[in-house]
Protein backbone atom coordinates (compact mmCIF):
# COMPACT_ATOMS: atom_id res chain seq x y z
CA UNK A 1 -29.55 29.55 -48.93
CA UNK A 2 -28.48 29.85 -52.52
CA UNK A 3 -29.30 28.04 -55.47
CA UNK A 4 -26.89 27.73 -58.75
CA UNK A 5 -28.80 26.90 -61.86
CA UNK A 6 -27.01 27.31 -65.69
CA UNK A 7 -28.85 29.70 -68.18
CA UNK A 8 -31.88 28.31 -69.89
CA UNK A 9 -31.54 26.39 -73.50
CA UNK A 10 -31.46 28.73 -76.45
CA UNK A 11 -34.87 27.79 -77.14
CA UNK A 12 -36.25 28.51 -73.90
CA UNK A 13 -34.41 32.16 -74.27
CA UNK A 14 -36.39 33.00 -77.73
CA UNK A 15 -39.11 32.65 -75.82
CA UNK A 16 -38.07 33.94 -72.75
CA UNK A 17 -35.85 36.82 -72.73
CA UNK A 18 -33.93 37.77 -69.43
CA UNK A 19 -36.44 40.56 -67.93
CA UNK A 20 -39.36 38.20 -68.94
CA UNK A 21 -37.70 35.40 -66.76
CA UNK A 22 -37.10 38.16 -63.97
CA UNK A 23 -40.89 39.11 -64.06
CA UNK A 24 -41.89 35.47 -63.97
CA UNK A 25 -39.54 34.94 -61.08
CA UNK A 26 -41.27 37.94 -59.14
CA UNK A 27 -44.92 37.70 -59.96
CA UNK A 28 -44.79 34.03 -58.66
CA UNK A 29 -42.35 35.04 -55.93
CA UNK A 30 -45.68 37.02 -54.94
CA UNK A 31 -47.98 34.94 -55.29
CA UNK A 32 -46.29 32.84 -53.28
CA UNK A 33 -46.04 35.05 -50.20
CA UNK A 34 -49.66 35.14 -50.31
CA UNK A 35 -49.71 31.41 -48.62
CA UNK A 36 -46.89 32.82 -46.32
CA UNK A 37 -47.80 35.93 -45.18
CA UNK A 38 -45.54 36.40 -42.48
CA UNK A 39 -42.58 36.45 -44.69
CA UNK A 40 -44.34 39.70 -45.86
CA UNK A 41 -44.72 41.55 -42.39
CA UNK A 42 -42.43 42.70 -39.96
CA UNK A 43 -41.21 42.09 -36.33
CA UNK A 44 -42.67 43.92 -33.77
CA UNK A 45 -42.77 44.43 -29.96
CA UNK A 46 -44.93 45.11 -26.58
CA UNK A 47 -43.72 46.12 -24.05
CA UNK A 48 -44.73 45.11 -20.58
CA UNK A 49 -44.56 47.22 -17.43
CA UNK A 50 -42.65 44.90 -15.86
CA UNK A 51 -39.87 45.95 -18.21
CA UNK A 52 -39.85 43.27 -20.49
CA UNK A 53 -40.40 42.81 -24.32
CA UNK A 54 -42.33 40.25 -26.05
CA UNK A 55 -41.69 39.90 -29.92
CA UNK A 56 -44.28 39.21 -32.60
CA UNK A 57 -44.88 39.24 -36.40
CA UNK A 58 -47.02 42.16 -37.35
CA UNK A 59 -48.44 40.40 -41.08
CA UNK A 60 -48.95 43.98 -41.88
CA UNK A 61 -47.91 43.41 -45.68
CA UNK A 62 -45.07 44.93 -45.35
CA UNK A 63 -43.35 43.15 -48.59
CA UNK A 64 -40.54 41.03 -48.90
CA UNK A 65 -37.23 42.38 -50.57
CA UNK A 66 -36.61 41.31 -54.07
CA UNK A 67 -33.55 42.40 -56.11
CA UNK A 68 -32.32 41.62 -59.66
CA UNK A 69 -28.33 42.05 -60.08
CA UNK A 70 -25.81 41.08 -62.44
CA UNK A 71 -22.14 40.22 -61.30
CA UNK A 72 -20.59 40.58 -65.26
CA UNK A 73 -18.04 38.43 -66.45
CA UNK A 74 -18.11 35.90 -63.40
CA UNK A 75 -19.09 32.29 -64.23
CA UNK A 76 -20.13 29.29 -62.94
CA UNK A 77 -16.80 27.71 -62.63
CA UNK A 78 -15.67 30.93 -61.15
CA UNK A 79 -18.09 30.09 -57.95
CA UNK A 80 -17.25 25.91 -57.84
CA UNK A 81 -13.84 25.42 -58.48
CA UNK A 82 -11.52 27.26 -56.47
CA UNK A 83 -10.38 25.70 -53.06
CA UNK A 84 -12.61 28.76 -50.82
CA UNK A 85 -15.93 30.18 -51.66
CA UNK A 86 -15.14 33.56 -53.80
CA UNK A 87 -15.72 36.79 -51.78
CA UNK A 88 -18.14 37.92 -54.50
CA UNK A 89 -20.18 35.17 -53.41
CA UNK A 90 -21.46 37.21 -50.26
CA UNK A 91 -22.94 39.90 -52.85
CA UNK A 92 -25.44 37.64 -53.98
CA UNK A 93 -27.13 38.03 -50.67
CA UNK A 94 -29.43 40.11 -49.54
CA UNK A 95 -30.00 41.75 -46.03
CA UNK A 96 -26.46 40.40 -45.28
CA UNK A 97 -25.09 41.35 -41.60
CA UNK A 98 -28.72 42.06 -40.58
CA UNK A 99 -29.39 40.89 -36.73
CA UNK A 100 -32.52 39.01 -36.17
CA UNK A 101 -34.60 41.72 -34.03
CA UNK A 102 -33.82 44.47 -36.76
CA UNK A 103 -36.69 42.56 -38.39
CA UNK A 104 -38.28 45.20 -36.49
CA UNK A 105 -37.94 47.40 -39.49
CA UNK A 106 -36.31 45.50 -42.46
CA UNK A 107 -37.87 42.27 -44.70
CA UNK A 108 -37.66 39.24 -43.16
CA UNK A 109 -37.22 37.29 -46.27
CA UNK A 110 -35.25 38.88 -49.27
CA UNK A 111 -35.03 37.31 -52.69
CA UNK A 112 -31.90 38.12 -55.42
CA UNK A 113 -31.68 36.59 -58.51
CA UNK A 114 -27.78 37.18 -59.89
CA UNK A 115 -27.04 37.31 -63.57
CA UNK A 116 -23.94 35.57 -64.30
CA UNK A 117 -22.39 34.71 -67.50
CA UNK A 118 -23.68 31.39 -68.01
CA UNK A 119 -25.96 31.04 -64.85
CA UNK A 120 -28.31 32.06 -62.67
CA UNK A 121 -28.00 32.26 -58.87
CA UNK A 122 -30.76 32.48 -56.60
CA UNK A 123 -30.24 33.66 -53.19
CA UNK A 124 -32.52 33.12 -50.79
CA UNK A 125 -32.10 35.11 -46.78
CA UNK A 126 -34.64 34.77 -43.91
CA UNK A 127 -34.94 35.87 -40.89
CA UNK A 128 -34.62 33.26 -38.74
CA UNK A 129 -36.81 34.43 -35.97
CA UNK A 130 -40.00 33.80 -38.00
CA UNK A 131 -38.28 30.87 -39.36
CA UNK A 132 -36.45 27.37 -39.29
CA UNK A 133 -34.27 25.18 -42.19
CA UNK A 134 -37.11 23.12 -42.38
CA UNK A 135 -39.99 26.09 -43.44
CA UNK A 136 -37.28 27.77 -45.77
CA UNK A 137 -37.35 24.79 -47.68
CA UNK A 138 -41.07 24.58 -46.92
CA UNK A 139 -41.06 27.80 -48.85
CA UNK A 140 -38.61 27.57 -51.46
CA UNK A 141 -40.46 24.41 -52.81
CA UNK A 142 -44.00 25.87 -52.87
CA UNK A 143 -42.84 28.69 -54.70
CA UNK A 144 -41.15 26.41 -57.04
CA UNK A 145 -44.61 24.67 -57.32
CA UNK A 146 -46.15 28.06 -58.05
CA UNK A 147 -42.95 29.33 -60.74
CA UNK A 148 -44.32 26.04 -62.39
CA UNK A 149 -47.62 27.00 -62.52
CA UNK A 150 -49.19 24.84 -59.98
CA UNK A 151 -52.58 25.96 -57.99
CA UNK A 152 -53.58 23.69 -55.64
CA UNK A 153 -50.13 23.21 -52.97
CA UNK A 154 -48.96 19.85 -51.78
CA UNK A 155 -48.11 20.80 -48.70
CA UNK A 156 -50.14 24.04 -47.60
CA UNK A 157 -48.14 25.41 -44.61
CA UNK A 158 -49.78 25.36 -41.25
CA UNK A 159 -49.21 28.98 -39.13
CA UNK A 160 -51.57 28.00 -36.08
CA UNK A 161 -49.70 28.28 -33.16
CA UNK A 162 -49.62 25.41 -29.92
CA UNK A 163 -48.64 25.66 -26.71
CA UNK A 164 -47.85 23.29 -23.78
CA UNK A 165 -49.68 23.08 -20.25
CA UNK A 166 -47.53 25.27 -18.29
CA UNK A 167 -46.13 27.69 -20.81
CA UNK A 168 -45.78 31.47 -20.10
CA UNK A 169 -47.73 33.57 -22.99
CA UNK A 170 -46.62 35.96 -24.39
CA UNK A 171 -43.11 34.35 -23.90
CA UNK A 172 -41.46 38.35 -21.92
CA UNK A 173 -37.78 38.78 -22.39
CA UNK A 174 -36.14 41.21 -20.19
CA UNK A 175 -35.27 44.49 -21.18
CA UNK A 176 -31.87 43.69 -20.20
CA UNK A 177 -30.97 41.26 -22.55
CA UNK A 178 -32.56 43.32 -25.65
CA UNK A 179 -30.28 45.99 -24.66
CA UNK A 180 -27.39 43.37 -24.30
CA UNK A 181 -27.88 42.09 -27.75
CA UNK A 182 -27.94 45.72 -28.92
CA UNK A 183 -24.59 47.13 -27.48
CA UNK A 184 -23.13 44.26 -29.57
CA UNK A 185 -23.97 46.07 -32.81
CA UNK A 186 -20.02 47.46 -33.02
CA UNK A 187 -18.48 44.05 -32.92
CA UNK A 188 -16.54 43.17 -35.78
CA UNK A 189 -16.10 39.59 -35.80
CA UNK A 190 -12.38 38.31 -37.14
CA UNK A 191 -11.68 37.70 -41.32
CA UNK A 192 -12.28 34.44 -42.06
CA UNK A 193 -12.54 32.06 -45.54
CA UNK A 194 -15.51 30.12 -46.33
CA UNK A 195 -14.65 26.76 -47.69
CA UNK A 196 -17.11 24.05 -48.84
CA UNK A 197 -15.99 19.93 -48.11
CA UNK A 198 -17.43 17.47 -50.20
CA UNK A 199 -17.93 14.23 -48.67
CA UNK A 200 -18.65 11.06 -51.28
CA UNK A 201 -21.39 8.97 -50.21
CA UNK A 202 -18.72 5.97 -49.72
CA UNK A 203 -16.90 7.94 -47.45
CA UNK A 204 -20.17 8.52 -45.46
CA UNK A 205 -20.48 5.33 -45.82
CA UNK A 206 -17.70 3.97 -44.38
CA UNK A 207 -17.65 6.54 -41.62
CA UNK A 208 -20.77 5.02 -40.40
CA UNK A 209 -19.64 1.89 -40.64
CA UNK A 210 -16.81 2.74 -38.57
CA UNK A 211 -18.67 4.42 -35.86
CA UNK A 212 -21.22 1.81 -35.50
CA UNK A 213 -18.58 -0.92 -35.40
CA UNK A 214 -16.05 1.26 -32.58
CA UNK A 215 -19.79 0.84 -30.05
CA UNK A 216 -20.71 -2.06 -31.68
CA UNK A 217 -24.29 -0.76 -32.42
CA UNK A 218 -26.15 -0.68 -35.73
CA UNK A 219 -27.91 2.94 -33.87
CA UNK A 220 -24.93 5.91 -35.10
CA UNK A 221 -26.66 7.64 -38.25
CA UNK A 222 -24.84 8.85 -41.17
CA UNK A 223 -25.18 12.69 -40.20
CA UNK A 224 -24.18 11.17 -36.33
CA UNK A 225 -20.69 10.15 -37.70
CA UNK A 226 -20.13 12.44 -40.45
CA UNK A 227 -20.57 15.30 -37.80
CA UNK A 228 -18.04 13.52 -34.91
CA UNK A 229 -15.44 13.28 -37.97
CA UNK A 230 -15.65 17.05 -38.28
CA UNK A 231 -15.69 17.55 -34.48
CA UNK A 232 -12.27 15.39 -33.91
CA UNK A 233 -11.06 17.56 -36.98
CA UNK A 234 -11.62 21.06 -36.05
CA UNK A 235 -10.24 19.99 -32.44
CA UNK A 236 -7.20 18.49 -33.81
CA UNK A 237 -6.28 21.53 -36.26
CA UNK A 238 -6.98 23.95 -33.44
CA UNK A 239 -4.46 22.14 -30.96
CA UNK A 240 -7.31 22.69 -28.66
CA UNK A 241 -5.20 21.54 -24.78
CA UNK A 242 -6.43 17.97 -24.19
CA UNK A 243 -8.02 18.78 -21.38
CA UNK A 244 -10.03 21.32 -21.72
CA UNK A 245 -13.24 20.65 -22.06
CA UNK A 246 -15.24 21.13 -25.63
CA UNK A 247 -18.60 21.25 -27.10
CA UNK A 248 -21.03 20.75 -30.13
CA UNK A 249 -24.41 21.77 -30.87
CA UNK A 250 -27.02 20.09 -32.25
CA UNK A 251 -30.14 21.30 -33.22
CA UNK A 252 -33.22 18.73 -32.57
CA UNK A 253 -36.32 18.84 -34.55
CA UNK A 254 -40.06 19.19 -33.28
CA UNK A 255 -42.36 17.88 -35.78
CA UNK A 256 -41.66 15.31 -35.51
CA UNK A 257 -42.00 14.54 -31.77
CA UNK A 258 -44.68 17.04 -31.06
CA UNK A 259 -47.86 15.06 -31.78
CA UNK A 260 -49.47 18.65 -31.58
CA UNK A 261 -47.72 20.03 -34.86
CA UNK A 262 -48.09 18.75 -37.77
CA UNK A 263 -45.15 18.04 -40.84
CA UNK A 264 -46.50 21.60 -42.71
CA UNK A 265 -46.13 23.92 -39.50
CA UNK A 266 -44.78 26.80 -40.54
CA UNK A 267 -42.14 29.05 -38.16
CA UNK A 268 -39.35 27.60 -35.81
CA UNK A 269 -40.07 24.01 -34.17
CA UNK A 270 -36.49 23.11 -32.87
CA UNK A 271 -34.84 22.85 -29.61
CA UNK A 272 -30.87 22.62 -29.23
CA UNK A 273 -28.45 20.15 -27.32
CA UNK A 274 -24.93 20.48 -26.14
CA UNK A 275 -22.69 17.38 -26.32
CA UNK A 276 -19.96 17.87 -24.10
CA UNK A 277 -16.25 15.68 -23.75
CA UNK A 278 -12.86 16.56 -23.28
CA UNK A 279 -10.66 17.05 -26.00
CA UNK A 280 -8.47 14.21 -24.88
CA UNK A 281 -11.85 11.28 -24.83
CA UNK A 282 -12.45 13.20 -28.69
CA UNK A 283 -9.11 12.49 -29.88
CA UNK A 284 -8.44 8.50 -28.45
CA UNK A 285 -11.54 7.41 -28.53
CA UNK A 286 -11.83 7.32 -32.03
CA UNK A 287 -15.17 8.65 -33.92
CA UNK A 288 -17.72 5.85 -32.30
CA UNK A 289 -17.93 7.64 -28.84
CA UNK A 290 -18.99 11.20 -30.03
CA UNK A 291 -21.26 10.45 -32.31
CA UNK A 292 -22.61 7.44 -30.02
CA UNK A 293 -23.05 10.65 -27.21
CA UNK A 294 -25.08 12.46 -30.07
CA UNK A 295 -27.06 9.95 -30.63
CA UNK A 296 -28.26 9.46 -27.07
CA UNK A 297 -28.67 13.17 -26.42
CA UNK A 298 -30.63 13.15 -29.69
CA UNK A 299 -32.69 9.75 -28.75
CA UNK A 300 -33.62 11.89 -24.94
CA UNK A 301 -35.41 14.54 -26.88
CA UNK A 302 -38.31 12.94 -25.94
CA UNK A 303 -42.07 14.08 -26.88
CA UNK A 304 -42.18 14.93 -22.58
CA UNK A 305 -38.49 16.16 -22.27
CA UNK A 306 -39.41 18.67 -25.31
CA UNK A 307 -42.80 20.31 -23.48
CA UNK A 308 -40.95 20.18 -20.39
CA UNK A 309 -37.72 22.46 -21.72
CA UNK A 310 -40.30 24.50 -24.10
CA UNK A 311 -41.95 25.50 -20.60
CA UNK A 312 -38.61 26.22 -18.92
CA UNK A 313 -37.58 27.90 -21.41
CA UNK A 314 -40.38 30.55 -21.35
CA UNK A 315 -40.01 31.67 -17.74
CA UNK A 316 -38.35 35.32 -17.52
């Protein structure tokens, strides 16, 4: 996640000078990590003499990565304007390229603030083991409250771990799969360009509208339809053969549906769904019927369905 601010007022900068801001920006990054302090350990393992592996995190205080870098001469309009995101951008990551078990002996979170010519950019990497979207905002915005000198949080994260009936613990992975993952290191995947699409909310808009109207339902939410518009797309650039069969991925959240966690938990409380159709029903059937599947697979991730896969999914 990265964050694109312009340089403080001239006022401001009298009083706060460039390294001053940088020490501000890591004394409250850690004071901040002392309300999360598994972003401050490291993965680690047991092994089981069954030969599997079961992964935890070790809040052994290990310390989070923070690094202060300056990309000279590159401005703000240099990162927003052109047509694909510039290659530099990638620098202005940390831990980039890192796999999620190497954890084992690298930061799970690391923090660079990037001097640019007229901005700031904050970039923000976690591991996403320890981790969903939903605590890296969790995150981001109490250290926010902290940079702004709050002490008492609004939202205190929650680390205590549930559960359901049923549900292997320690969750054992086999060796075989760790290894798997491992004699992957080598792959190189193929060049591509990032490129970020803006969508106005009155094309949202109408995109729902259309989707909603094609079922004739009132159900089809604004991320439902947006996302079917962008399957039908990629599948019609690709030439993908109309009948082979093609897929999307959704990622469901937890908190929401779990009465046992509450809206602070802290870690990874998703589970993900496949919608599947052929790339012939994708392209006649207009956006309504994808996004009307997504919303039913979505609308079955049920409080029961969810303890039921989350105990599934924990057998070896």
């Amino acid at each position: 996640m990265g964050l694109l601010f312009s340089k403080p007022k001239e006022p401001m900068r009298e009083k706060e000078t460039g390294n001053t801001l940088i020490h501000h920006f890591k004394t409250s990054l850690s004071h901040t990590l002392d309300h999360f302090p598994l972003l401050a350990g490291r993965l680690a393992t047991t092994q089981h003499e069954d030969d599997t592996v079961s992964i935890f995190v070790d809040c052994n205080n290990s310390g989070a990565l923070f690094r202060h870098a300056a990309a000279h001469g590159v401005t703000i309009s240099d990162i927003i304007k052109p047509v694909y995101v510039p290659p530099i951008v990638h620098s202005f990551f940390s831990l980039n390229g890192l796999r999620g078990y190497e954890g084992i002996t690298n930061p799970l979170l690391g923090i660079q603030i990037t001097d640019l010519a007229d901005g700031i950019f904050i970039g923000c990497t976690i591991n996403h083991v320890v981790a969903d979207g939903t605590s890296l905002w969790h995150f981001f915005n109490t250290w926010s409250e902290i940079s702004k000198g709050s002490i008492q949080l609004s939202k205190p994260p929650v680390f205590q771990r549930w559960f359901p009936d049923g549900m292997d613990i320690p969750i054992r992975i086999p060796q075989s799969c760790v290894n798997f993952k491992q004699s992957n290191e080598d792959f190189i995947p193929p060049p591509v360009q990032d490129r970020v699409f803006h969508f106005s909310k009155e094309t949202v808009a109408k995109l729902k509208a259309k989707a909603n109207a094609e079922i004739g339902t009132d159900k089809i939410s604004s991320l439902q339809a947006l996302l079917s518009h962008i399957w039908r797309c990629v599948i019609r650039n690709r030439r993908v053969d109309l009948n082979q069969q093609t897929s999307y991925r959704l990622v469901v959240g937890a908190r929401q549906r779990l009465q046992e966690l509450p809206d602070n938990f802290f870690g990874n409380a998703l589970m993900p769904v496949i919608v599947t159709m052929k790339a012939k029903e994708l392209m006649e059937q207009g956006i309504g019927n994808p996004a009307w599947q997504m919303n039913r697979k979505i609308a079955a991730m049920t409080e029961e369905s969810f303890k039921n896969m989350l105990v599934l999914a924990s057998k070896p």
